[in-house]
N, C-alpha and C. Protein backbone atom coordinates (compact mmCIF):
# COMPACT_ATOMS: atom_id res chain seq x y z
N UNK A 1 123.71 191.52 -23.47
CA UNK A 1 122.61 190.64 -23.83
C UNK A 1 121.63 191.40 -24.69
N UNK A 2 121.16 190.81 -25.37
CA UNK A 2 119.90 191.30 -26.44
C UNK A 2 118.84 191.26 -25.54
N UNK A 3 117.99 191.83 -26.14
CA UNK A 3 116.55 191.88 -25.22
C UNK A 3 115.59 190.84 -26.29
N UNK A 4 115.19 190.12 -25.58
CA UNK A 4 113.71 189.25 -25.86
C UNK A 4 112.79 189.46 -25.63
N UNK A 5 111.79 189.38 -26.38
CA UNK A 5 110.23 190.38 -26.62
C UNK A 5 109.33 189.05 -26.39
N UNK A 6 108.52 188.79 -25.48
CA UNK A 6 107.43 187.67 -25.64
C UNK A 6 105.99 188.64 -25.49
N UNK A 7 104.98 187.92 -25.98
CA UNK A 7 103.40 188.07 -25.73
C UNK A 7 102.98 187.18 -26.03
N UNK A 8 102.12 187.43 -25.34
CA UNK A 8 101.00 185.77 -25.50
C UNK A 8 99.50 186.70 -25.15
N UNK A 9 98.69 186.12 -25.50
CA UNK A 9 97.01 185.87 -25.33
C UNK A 9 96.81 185.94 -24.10
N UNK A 10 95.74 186.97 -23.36
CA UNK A 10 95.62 187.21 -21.91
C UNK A 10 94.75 185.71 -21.25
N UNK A 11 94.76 184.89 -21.54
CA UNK A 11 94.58 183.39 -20.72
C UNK A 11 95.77 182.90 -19.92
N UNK A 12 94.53 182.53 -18.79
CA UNK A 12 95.90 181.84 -17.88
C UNK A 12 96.57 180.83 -18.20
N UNK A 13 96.08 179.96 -18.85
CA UNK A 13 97.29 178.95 -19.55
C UNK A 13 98.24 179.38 -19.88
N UNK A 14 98.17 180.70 -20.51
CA UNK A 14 99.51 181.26 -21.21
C UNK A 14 100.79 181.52 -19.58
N UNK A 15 100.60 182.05 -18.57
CA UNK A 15 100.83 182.55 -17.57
C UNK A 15 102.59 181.12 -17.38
N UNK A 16 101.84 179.61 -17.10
CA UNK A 16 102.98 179.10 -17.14
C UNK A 16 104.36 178.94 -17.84
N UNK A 17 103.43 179.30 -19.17
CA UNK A 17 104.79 179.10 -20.20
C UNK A 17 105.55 180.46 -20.31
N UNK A 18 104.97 181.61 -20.12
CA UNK A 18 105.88 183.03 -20.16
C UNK A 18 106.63 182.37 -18.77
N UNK A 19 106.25 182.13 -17.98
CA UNK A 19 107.12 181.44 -16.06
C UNK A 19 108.37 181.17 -16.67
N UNK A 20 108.28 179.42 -17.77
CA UNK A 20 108.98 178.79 -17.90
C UNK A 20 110.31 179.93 -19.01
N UNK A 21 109.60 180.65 -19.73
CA UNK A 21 110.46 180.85 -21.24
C UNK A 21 111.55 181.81 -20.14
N UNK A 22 110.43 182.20 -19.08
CA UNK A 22 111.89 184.42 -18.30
C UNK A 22 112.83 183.43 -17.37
N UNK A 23 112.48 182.15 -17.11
CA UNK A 23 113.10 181.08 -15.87
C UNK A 23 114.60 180.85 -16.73
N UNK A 24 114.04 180.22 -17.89
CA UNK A 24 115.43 180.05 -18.99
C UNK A 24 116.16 180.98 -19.55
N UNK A 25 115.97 182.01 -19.75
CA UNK A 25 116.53 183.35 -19.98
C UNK A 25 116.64 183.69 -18.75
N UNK A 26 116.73 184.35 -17.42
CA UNK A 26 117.26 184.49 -16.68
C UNK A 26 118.35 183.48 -16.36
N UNK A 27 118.35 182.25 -16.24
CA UNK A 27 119.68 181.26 -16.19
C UNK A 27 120.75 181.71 -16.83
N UNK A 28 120.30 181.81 -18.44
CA UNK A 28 121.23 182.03 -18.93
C UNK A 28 121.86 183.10 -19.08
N UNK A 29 121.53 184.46 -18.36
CA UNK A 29 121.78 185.52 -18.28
C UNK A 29 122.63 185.73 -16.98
N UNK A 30 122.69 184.37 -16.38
CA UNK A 30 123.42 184.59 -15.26
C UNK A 30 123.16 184.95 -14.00
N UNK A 31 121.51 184.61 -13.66
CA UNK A 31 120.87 184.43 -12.80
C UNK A 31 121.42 183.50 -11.65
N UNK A 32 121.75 183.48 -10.10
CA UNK A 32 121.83 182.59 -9.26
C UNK A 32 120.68 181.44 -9.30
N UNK A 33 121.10 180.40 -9.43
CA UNK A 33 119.76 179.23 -9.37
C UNK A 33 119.34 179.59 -8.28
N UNK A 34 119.56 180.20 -7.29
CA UNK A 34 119.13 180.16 -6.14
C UNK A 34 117.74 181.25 -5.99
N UNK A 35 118.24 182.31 -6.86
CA UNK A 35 117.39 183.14 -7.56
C UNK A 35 116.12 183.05 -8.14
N UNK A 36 116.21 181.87 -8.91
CA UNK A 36 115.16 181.43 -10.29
C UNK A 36 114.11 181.59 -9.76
N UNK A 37 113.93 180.70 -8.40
CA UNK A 37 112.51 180.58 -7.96
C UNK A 37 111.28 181.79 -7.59
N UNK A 38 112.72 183.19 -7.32
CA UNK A 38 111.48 184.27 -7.00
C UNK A 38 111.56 185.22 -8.13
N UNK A 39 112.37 184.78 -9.31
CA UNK A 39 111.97 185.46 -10.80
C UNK A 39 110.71 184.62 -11.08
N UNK A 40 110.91 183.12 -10.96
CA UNK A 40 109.55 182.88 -11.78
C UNK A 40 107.94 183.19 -10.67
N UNK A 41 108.07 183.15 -9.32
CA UNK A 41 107.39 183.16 -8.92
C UNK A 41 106.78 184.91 -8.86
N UNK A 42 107.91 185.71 -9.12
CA UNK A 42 107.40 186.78 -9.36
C UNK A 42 106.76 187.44 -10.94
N UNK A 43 107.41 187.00 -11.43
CA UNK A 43 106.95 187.09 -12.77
C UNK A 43 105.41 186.33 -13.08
N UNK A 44 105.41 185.12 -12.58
CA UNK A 44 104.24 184.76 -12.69
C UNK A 44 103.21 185.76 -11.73
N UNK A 45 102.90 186.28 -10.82
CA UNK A 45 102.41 187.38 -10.56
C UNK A 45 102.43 188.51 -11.24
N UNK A 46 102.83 189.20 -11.60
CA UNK A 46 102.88 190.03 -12.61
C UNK A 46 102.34 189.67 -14.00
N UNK A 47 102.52 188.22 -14.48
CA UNK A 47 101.61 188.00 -15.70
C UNK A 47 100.19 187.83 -15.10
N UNK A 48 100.03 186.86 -14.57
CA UNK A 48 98.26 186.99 -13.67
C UNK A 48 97.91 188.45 -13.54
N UNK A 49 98.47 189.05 -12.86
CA UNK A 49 98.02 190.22 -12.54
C UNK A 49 97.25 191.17 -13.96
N UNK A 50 97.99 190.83 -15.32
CA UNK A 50 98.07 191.05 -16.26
C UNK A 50 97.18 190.91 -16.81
N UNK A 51 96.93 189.55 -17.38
CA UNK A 51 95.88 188.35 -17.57
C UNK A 51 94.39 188.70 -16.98
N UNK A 52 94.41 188.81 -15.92
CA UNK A 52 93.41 189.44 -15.16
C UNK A 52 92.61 190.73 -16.02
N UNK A 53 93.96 192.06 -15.80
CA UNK A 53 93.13 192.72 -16.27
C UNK A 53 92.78 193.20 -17.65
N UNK A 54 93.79 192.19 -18.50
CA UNK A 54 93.11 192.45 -20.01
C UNK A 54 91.88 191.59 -20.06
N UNK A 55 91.70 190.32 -19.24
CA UNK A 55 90.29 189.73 -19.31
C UNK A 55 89.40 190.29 -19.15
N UNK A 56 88.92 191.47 -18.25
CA UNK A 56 88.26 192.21 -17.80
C UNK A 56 87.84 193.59 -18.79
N UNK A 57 88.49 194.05 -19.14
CA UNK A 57 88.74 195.36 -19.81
C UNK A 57 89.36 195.37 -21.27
N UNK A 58 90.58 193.93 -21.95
CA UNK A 58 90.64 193.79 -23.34
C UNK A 58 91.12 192.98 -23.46
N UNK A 59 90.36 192.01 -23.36
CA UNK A 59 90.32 190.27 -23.86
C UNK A 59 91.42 189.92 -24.91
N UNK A 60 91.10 190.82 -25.89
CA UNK A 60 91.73 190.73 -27.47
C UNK A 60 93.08 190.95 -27.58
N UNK A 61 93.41 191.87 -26.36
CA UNK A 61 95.53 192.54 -26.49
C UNK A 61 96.17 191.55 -25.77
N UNK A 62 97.21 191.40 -26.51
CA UNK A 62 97.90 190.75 -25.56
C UNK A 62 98.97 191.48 -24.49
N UNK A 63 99.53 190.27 -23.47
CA UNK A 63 100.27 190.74 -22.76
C UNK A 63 101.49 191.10 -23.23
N UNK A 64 102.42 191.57 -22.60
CA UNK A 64 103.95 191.62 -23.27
C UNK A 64 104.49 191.29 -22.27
N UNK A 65 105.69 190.96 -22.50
CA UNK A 65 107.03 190.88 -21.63
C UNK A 65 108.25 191.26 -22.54
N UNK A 66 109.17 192.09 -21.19
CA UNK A 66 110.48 192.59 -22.22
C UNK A 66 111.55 192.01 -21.48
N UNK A 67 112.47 191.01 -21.84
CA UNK A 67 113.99 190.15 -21.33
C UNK A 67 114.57 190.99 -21.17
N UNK A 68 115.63 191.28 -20.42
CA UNK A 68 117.14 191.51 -20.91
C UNK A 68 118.46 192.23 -19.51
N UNK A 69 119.46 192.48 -20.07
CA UNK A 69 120.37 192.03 -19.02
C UNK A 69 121.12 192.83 -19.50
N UNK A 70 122.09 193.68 -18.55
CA UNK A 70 123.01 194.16 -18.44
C UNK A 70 123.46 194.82 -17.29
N UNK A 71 124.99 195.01 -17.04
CA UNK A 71 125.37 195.28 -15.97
C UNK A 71 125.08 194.59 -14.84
N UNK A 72 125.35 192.77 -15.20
CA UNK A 72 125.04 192.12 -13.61
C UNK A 72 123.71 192.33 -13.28
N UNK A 73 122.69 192.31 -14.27
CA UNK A 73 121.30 192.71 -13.94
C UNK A 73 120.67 192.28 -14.69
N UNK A 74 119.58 191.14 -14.28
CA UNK A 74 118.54 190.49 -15.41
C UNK A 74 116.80 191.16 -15.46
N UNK A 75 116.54 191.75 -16.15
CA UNK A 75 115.30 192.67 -16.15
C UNK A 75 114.06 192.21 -16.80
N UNK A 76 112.72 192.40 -16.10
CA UNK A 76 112.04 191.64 -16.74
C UNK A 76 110.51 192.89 -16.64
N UNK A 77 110.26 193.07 -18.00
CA UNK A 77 109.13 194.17 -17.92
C UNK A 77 107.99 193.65 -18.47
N UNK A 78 106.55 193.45 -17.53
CA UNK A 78 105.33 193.20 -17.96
C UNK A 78 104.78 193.94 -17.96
N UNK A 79 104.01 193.81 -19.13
CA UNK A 79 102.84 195.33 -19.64
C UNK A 79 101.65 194.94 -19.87
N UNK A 80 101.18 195.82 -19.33
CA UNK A 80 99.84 195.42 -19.76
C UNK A 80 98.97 196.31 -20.75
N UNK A 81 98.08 196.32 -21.42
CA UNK A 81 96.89 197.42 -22.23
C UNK A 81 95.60 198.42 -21.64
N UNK A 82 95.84 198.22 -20.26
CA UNK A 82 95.07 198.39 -19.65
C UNK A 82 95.22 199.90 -19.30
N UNK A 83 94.29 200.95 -20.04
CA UNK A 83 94.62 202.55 -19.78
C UNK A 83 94.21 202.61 -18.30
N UNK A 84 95.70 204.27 -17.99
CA UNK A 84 95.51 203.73 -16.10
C UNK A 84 94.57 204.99 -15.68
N UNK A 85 94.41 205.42 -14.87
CA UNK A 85 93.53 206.42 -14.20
C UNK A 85 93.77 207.57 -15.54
N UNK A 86 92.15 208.23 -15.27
CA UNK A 86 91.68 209.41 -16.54
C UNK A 86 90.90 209.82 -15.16
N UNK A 87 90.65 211.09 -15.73
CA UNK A 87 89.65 212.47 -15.35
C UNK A 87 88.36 212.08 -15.13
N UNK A 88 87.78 210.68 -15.90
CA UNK A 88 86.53 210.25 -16.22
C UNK A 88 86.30 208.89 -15.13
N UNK A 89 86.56 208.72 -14.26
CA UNK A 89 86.80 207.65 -13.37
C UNK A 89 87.42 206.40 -13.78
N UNK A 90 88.39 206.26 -14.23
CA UNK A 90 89.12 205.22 -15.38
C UNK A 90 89.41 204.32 -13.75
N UNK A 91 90.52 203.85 -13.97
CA UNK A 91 90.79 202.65 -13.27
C UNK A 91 91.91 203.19 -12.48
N UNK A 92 92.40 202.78 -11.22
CA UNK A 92 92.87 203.68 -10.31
C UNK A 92 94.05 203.37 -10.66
N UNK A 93 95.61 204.32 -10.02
CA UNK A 93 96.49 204.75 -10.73
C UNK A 93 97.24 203.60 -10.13
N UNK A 94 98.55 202.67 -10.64
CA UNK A 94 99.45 202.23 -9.93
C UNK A 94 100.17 202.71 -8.75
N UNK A 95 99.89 201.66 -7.43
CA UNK A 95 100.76 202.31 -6.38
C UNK A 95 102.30 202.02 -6.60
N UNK A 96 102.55 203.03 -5.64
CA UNK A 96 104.12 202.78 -5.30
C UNK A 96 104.42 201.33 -4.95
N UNK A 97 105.46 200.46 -5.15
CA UNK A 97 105.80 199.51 -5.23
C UNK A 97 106.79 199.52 -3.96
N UNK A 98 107.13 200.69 -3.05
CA UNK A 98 107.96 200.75 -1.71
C UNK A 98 106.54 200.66 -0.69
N UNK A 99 105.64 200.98 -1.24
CA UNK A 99 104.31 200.93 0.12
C UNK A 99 104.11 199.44 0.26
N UNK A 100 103.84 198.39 -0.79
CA UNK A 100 103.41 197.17 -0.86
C UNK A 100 104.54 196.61 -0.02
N UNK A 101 106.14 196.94 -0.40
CA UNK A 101 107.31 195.76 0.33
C UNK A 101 107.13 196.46 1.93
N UNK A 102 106.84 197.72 2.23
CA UNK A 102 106.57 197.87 3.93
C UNK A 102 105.08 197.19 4.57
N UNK A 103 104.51 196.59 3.66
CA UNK A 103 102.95 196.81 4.19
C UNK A 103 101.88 197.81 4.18
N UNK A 104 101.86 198.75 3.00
CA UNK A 104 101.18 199.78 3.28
C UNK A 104 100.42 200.01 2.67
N UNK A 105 100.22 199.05 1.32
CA UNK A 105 99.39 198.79 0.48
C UNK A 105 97.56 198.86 0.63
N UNK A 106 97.19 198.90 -0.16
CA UNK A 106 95.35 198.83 -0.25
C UNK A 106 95.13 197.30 0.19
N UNK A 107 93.93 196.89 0.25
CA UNK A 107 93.55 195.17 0.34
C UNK A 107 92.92 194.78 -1.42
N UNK A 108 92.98 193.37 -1.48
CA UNK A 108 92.67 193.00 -2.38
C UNK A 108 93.58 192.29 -3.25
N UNK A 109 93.35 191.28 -4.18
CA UNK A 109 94.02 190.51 -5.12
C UNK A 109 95.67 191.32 -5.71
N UNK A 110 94.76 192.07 -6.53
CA UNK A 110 96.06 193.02 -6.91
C UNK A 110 96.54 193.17 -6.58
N UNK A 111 96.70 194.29 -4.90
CA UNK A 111 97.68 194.49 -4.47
C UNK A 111 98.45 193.11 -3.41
N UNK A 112 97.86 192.27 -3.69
CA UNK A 112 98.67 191.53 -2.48
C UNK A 112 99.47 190.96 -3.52
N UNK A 113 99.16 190.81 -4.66
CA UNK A 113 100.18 190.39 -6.03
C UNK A 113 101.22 191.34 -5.71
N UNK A 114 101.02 192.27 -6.04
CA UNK A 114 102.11 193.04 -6.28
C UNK A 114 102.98 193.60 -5.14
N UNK A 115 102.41 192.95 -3.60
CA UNK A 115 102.82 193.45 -2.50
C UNK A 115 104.00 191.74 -2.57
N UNK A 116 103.43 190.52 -3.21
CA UNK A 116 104.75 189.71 -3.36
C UNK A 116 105.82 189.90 -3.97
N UNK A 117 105.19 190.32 -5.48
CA UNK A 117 106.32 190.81 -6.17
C UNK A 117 107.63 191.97 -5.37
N UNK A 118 106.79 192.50 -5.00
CA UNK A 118 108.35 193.46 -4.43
C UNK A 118 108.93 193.02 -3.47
N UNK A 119 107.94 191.82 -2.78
CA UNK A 119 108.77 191.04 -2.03
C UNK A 119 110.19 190.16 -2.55
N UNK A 120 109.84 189.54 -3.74
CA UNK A 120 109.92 188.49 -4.41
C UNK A 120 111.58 189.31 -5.21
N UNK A 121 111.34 190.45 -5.98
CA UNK A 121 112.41 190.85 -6.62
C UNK A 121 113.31 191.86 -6.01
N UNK A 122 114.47 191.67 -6.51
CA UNK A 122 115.39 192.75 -5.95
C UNK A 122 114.87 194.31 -6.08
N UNK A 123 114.68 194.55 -6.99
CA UNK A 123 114.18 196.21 -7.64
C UNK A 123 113.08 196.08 -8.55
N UNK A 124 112.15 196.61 -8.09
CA UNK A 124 110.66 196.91 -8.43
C UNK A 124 110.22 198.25 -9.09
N UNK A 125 109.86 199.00 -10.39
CA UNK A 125 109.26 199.95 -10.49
C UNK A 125 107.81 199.54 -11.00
N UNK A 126 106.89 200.18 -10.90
CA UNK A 126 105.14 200.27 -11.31
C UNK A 126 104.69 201.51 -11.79
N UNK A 127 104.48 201.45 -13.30
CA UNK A 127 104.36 202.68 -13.83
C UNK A 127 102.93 202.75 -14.27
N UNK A 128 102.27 203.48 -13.94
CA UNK A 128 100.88 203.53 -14.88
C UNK A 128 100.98 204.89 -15.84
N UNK A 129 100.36 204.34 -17.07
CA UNK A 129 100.58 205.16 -18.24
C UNK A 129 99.04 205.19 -18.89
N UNK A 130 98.82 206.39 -19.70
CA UNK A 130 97.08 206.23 -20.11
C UNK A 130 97.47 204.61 -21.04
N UNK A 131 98.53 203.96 -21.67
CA UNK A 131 98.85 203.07 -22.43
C UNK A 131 98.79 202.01 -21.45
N UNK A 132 98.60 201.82 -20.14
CA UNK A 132 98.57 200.85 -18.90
C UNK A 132 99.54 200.69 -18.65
N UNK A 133 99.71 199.51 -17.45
CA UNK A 133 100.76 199.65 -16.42
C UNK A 133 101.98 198.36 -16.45
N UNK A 134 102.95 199.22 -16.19
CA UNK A 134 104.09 198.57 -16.61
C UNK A 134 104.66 198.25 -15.17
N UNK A 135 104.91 196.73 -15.08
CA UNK A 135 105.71 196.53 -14.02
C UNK A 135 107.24 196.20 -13.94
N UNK A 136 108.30 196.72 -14.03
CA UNK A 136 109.54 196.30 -14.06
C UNK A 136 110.31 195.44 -12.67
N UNK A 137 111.18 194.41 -12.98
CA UNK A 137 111.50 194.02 -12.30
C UNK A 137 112.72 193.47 -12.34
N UNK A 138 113.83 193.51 -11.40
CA UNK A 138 115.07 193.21 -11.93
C UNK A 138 115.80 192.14 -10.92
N UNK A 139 117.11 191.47 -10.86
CA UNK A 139 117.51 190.87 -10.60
C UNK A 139 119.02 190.76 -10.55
N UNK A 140 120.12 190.31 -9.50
CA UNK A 140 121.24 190.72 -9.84
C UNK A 140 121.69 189.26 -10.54
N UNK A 141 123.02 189.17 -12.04
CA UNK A 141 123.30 188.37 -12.20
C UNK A 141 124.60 187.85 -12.54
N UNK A 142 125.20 186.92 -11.53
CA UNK A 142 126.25 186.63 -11.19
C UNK A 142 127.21 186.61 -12.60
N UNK A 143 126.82 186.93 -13.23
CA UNK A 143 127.81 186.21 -14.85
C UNK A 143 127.59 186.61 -15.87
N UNK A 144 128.48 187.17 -16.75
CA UNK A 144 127.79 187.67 -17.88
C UNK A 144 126.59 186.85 -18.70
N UNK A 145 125.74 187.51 -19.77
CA UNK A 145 125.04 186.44 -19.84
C UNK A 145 125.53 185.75 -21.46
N UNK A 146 124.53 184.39 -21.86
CA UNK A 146 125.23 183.80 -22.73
C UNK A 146 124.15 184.14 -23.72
N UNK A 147 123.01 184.96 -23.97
CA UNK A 147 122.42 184.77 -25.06
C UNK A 147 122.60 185.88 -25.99
C-alpha cells in the first residue's frame, strides 16, 4: 500500500472528517469491520488531542496524519507541532503509552485520551520530539490492501 498524507486546520470540525477519510482507508486496506470502530474512535482521539494543542500553542500549523499498510498492518500516525519538553520549562514530555493501557497514567484530559487510545488500538507508540509529539498507531489487517 502507498502511504496517504492528510492535514487539515487545528479546528474541531476538521477532527470528523480526518475520522471519516483513516475509517475508509483502513477498510480498504483490509481492516476487520469489526475493527473500524476503535480505528476511528481512536484516531479521533488522537486528532482532538492534537487540535487541542495546536489551539493553544499554534493555531496556524496544521495537524498531520500519515496512512499506510503493510505486512497485515494498517498504521496510522498523528502529529502534532507542538515542541515537547526543553530545559526552559516547555511542555511536559510524552508518556509511555504501556503506563496509560495498565492505568498508570497522570489525571487529566490528555491523558485519559491517550489512556483510550492504547486501549482502543492494537500497538501504540508516543514519541515526543523538540518538533512535537507523534502518536502512532496500528492495526492488524486481514487482507491485502486495495489502494
Amino acid at each position: 500500500m502507498s502511504t496517504v498524507e492528510l492535514s487539515f486546520s487545528a479546528l474541531p470540525v476538521h477532527v470528523r472528517t480526518a475520522r471519516l477519510i483513516v475509517t475508509a482507508v483502513a477498510r480498504r486496506s483490509g481492516v476487520a469491520e469489526t475493527l473500524l470502530d476503535e480505528v476511528r474512535l481512536a484516531v479521533g482521539e488522537a486528532c482532538s488531542r492534537a487540535v487541542e494543542a495546536h489551539q493553544r500553542h499554534c493555531p496556524d500549523e496544521p495537524v498531520r496524519l500519515e496512512l499506510s499498510g503493510a505486512d497485515r498492518r494498517f498504521e496510522v500516525t498523528v502529529s502534532d507541532t507542538v515542541p515537547g519538553e526543553d530545559e526552559a520549562g516547555g511542555l511536559p514530555k510524552a508518556p509511555d503509552a504501556e503506563e496509560f493501557e495498565y492505568g498508570l497514567g497522570g489525571e487529566g484530559t490528555a491523558e485519559l485520551g491517550l489512556a483510550v487510545i492504547a486501549g482502543l488500538a492494537d500497538d501504540v507508540e508516543i514519541a515526543s520530539t523538540p518538533k512535537g509529539v507523534q502518536i502512532r498507531m496500528s492495526w492488524p489487517a486481514e487482507a491485502e490492501a486495495t489502494i
